[in-house]
N, C-alpha and C. Protein backbone atom coordinates (compact mmCIF):
# COMPACT_ATOMS: atom_id res chain seq x y z
N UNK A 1 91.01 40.96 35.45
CA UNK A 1 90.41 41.56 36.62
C UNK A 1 90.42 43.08 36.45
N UNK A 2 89.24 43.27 36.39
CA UNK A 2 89.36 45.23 36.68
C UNK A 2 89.18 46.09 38.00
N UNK A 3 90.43 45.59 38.59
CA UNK A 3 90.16 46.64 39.94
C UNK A 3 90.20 47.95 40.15
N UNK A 4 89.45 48.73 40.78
CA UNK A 4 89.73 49.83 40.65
C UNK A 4 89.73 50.64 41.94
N UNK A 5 90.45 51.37 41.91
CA UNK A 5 90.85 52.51 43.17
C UNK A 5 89.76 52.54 44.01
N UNK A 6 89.88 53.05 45.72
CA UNK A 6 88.69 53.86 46.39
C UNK A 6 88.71 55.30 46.05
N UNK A 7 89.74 55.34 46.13
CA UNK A 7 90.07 57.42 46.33
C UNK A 7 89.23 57.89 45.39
N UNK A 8 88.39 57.43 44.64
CA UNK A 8 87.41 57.96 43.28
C UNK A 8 85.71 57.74 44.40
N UNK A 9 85.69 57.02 45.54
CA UNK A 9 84.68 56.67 45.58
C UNK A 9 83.81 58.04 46.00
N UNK A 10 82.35 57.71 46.06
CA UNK A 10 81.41 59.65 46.43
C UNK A 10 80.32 58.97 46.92
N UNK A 11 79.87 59.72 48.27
CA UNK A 11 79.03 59.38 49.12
C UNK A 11 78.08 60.60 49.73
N UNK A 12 76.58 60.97 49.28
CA UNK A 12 76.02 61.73 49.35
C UNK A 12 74.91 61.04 50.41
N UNK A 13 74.20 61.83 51.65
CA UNK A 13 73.06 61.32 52.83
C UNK A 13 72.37 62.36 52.65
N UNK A 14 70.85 62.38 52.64
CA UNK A 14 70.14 63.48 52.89
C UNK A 14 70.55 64.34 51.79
N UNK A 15 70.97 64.38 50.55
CA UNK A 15 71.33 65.04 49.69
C UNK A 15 72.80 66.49 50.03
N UNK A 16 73.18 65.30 51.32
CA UNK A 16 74.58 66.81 51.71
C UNK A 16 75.71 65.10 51.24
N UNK A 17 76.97 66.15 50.44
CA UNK A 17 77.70 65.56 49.88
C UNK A 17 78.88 65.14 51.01
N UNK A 18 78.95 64.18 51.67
CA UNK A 18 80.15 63.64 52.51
C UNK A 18 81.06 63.14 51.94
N UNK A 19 81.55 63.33 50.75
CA UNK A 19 83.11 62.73 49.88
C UNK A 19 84.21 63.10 50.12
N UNK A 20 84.24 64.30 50.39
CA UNK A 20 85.21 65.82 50.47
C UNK A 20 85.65 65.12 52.41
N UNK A 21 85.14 64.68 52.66
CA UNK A 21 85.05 64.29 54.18
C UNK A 21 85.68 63.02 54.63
N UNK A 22 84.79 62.03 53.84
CA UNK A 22 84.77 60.65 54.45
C UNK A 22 86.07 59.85 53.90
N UNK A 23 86.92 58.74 54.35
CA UNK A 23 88.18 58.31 54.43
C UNK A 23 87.64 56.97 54.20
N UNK A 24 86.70 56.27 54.94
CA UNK A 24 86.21 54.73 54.62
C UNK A 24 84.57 55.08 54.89
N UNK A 25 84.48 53.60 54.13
CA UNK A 25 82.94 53.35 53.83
C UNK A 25 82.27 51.94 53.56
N UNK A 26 81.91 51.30 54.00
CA UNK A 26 81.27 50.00 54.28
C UNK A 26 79.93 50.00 53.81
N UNK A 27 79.60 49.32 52.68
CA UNK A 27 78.15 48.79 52.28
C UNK A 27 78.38 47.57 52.77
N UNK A 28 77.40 46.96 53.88
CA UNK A 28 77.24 45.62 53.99
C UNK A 28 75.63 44.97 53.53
N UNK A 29 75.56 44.18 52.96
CA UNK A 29 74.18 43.41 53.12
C UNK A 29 73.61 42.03 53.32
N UNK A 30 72.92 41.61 54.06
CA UNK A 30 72.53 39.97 53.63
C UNK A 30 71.15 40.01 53.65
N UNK A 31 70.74 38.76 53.60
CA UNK A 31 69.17 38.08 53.54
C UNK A 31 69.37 36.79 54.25
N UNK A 32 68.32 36.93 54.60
CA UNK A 32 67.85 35.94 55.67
C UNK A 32 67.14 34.35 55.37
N UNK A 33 67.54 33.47 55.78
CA UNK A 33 67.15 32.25 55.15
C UNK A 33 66.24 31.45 56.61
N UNK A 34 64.93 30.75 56.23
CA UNK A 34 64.29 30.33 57.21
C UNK A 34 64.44 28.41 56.82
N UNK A 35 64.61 27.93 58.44
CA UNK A 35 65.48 26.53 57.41
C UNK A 35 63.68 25.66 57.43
N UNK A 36 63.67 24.65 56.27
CA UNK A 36 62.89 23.83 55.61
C UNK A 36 63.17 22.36 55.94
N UNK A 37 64.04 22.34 56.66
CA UNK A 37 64.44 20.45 56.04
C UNK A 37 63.15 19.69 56.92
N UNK A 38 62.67 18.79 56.77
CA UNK A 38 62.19 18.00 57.31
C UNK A 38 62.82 16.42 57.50
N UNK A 39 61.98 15.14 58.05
CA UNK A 39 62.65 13.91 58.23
C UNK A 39 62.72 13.40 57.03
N UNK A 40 63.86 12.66 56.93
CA UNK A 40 64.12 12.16 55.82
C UNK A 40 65.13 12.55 55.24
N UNK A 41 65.74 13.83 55.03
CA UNK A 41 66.61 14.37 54.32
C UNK A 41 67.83 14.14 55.47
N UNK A 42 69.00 14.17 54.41
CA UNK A 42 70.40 14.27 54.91
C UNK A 42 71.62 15.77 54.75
N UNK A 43 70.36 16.42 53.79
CA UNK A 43 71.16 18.00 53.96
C UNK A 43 69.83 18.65 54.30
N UNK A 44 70.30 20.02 55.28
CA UNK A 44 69.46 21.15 55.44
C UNK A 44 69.08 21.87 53.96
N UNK A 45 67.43 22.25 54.22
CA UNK A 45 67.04 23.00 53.21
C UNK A 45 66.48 24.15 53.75
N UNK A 46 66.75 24.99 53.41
CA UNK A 46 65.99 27.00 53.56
C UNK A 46 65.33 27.21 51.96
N UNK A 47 64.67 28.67 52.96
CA UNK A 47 63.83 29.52 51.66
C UNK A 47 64.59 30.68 52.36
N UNK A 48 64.55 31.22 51.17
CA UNK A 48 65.20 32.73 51.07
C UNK A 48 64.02 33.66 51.89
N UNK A 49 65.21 34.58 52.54
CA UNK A 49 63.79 35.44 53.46
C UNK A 49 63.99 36.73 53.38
N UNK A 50 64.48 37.52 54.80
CA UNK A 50 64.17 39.08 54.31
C UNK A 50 65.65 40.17 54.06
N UNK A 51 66.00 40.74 53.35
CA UNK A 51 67.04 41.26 53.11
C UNK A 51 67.23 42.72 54.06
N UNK A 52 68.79 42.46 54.11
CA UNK A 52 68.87 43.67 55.69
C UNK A 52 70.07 44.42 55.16
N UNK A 53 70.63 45.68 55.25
CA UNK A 53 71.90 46.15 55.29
C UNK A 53 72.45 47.03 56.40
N UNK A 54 73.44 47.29 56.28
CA UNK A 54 73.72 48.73 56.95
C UNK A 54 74.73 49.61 56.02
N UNK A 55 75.22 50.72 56.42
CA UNK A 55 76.10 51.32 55.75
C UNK A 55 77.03 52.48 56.93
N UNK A 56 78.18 52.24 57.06
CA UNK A 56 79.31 52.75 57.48
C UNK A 56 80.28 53.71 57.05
N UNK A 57 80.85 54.73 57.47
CA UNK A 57 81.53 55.41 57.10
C UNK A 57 81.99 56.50 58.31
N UNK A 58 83.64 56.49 57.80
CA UNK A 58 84.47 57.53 58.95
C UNK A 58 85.15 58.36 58.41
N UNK A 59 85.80 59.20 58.46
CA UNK A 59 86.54 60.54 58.07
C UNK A 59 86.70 61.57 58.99
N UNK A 60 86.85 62.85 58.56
CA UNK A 60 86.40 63.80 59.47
C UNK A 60 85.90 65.32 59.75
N UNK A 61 86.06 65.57 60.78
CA UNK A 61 85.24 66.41 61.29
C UNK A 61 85.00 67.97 60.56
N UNK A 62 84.58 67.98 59.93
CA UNK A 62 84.30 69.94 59.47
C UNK A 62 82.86 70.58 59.85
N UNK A 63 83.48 71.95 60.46
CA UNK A 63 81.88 72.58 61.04
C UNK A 63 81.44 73.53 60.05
N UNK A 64 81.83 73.32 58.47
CA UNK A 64 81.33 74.43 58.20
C UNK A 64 79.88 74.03 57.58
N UNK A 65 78.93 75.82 58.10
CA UNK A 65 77.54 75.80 58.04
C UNK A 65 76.82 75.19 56.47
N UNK A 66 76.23 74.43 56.53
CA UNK A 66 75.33 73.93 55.30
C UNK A 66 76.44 72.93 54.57
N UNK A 67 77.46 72.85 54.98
CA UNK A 67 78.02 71.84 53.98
C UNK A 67 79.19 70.95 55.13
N UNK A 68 79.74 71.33 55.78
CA UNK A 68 80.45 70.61 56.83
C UNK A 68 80.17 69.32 56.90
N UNK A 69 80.92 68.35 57.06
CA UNK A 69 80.77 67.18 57.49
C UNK A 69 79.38 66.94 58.78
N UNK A 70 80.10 67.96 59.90
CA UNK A 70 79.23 67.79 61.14
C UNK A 70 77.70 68.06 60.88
N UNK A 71 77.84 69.59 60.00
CA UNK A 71 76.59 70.18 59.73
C UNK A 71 75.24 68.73 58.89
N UNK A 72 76.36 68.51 57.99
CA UNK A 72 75.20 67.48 57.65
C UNK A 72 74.68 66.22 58.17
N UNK A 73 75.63 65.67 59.18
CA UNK A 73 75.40 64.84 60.17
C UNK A 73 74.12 64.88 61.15
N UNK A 74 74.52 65.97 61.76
CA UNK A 74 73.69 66.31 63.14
C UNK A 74 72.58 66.53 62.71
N UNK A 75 72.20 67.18 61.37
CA UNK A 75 71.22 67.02 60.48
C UNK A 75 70.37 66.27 60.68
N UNK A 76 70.58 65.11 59.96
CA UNK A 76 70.35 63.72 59.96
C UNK A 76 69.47 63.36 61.00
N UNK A 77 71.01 63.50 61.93
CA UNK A 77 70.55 62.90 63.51
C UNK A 77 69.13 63.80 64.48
N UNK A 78 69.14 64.94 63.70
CA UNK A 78 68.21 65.55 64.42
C UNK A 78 66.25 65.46 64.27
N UNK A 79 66.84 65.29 62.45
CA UNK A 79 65.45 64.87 61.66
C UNK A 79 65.03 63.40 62.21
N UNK A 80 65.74 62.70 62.80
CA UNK A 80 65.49 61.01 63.14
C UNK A 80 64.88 60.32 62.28
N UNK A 81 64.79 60.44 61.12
CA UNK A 81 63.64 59.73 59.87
C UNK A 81 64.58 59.39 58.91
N UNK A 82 64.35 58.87 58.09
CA UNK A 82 64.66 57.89 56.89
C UNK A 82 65.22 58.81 55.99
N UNK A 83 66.71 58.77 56.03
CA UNK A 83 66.66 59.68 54.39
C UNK A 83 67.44 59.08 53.32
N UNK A 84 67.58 59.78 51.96
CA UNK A 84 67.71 59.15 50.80
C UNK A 84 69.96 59.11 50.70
N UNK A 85 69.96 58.07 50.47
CA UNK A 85 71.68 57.97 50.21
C UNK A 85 71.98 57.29 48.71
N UNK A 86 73.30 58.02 49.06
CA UNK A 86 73.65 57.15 47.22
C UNK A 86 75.42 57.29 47.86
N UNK A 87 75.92 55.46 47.32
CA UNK A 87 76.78 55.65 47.80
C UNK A 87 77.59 55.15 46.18
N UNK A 88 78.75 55.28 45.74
CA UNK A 88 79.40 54.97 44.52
C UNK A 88 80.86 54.46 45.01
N UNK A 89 80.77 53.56 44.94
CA UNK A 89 82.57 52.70 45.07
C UNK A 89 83.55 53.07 44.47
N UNK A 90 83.41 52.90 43.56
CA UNK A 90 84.27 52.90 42.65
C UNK A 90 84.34 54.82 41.83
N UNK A 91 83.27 55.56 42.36
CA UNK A 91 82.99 57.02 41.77
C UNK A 91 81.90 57.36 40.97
N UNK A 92 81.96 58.42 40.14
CA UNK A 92 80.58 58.46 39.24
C UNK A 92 81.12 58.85 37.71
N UNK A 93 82.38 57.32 37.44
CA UNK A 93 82.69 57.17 36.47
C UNK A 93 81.84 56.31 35.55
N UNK A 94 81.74 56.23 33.87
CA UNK A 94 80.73 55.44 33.44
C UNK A 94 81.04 54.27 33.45
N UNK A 95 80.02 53.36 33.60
CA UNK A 95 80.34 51.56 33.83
C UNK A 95 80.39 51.03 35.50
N UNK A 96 80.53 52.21 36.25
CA UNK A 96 80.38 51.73 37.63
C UNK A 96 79.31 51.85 38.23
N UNK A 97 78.84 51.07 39.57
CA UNK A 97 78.10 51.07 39.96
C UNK A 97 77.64 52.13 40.92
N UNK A 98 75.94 51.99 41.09
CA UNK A 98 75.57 53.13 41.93
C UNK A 98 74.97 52.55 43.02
N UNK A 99 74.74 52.73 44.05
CA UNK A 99 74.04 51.86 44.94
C UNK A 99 72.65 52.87 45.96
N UNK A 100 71.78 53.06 45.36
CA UNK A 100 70.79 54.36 46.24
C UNK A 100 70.01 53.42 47.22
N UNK A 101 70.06 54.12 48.72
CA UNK A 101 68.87 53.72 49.36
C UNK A 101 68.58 54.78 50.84
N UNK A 102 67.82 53.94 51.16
CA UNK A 102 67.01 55.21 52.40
C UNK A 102 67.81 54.55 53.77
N UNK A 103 67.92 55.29 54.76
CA UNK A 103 68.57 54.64 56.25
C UNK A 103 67.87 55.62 57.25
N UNK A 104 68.22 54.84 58.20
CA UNK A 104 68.28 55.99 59.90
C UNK A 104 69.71 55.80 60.02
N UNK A 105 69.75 57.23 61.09
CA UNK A 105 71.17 57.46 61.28
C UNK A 105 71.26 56.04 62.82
N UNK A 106 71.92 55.21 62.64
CA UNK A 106 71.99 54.66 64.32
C UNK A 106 72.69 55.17 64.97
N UNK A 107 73.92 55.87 64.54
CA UNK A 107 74.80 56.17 65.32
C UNK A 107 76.01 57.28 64.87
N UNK A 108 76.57 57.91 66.15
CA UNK A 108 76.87 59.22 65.25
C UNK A 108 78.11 59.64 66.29
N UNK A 109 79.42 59.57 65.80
CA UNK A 109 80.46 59.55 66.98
C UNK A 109 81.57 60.78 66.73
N UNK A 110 81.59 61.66 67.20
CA UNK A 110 82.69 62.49 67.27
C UNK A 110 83.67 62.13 67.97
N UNK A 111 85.44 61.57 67.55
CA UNK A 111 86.29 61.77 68.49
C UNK A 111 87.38 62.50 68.49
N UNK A 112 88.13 63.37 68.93
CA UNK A 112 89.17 63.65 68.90
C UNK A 112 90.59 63.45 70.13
N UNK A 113 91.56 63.58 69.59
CA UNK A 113 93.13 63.56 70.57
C UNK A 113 93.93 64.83 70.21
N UNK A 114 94.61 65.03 71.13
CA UNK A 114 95.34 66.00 71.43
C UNK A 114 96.42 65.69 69.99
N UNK A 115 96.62 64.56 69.58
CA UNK A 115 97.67 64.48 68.52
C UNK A 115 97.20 63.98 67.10
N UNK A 116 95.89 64.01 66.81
CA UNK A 116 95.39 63.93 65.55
C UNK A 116 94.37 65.05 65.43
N UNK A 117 93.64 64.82 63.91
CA UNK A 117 92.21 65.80 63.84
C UNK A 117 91.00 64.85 64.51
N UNK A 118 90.16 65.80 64.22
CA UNK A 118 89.08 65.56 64.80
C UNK A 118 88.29 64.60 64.18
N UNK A 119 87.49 63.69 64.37
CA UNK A 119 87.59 62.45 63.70
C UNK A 119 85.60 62.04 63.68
N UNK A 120 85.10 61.82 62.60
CA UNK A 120 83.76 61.05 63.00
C UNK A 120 83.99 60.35 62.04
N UNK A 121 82.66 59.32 62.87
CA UNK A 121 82.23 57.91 62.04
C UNK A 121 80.70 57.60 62.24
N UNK A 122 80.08 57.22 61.48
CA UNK A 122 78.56 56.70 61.36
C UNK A 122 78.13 55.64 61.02
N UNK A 123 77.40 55.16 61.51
CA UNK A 123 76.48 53.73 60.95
C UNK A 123 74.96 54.32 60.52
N UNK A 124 74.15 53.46 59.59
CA UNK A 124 72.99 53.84 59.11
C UNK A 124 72.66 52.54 58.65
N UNK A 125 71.37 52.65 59.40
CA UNK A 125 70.47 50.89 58.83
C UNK A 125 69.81 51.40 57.49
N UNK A 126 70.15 50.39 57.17
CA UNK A 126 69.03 50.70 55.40
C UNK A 126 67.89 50.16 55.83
N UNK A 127 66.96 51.31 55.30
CA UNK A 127 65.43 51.13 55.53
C UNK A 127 64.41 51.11 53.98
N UNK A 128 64.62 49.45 53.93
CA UNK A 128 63.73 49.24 52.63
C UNK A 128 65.32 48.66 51.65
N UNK A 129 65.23 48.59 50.40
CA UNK A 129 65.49 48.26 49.52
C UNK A 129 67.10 49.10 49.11
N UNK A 130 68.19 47.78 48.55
CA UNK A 130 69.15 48.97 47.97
C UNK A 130 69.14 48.93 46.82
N UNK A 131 68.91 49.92 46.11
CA UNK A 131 69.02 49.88 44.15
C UNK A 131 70.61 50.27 43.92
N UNK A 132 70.81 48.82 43.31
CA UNK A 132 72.10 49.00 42.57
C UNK A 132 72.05 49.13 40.86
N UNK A 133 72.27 49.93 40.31
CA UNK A 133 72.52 50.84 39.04
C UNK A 133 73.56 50.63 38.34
N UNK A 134 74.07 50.87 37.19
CA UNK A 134 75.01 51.10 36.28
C UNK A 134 74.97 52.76 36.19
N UNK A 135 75.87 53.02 35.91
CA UNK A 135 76.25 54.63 35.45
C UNK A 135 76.29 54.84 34.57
């Protein structure tokens, strides 16, 4: 088994680098199956249908201008359109994977407490296709 660390992983949105920032990160994806069986049969049958993801990530909060966590966020959130991500699991060591694709921001949460830092987290629907790569 070759497992390997997160703490290597790098996560770039809109071409502003959120690594230096972000603490967790969630690629999820599935596809959609439309069911087929008709009479006669004794197991359900599907066809493969349309493929969906999202992508997640929390860490936190920095305001500094052009590179800040927030700065490149609100970004995002302000352009409301589709932009380009590349997220790397494992890092942008050779033999690992790369995963590029386009999203909207859905959601965009600042929190803070009187006894921690200041804290965000984001969701982003993938819009279109994810290309997964070798390095």
């Amino acid at each position: 088994m070759a497992a390997v660390h997160g703490k290597d992983a790098t996560l770039t949105v809109n071409a502003g680098a959120l690594t230096g920032f972000a603490n967790d990160a969630s690629l999820s994806r599935s596809a959609e199956t439309a069911e087929t069986t008709v009479f006669g049969l004794s197991a359900k049958t599907f066809v493969a249908g349309l493929k969906d993801g999202t992508f997640s990530s929390s860490g936190f909060y920095d305001k500094t201008a052009t590179t800040g966590s927030v700065y490149i966020l609100e970004a995002v959130y302000a352009a409301n359109a589709s932009v380009a991500c590349v997220y790397r699991p494992a890092g942008a060591g050779a033999g690992h994977y790369s995963y590029a694709f386009n999203a909207i921001l859905t959601q965009f949460d600042i929190t803070g407490s009187v006894g921690d830092a200041v804290a965000i987290s984001f969701e982003l629907q993938i819009d279109g296709a994810v290309t997964p790569t070798t390095i």
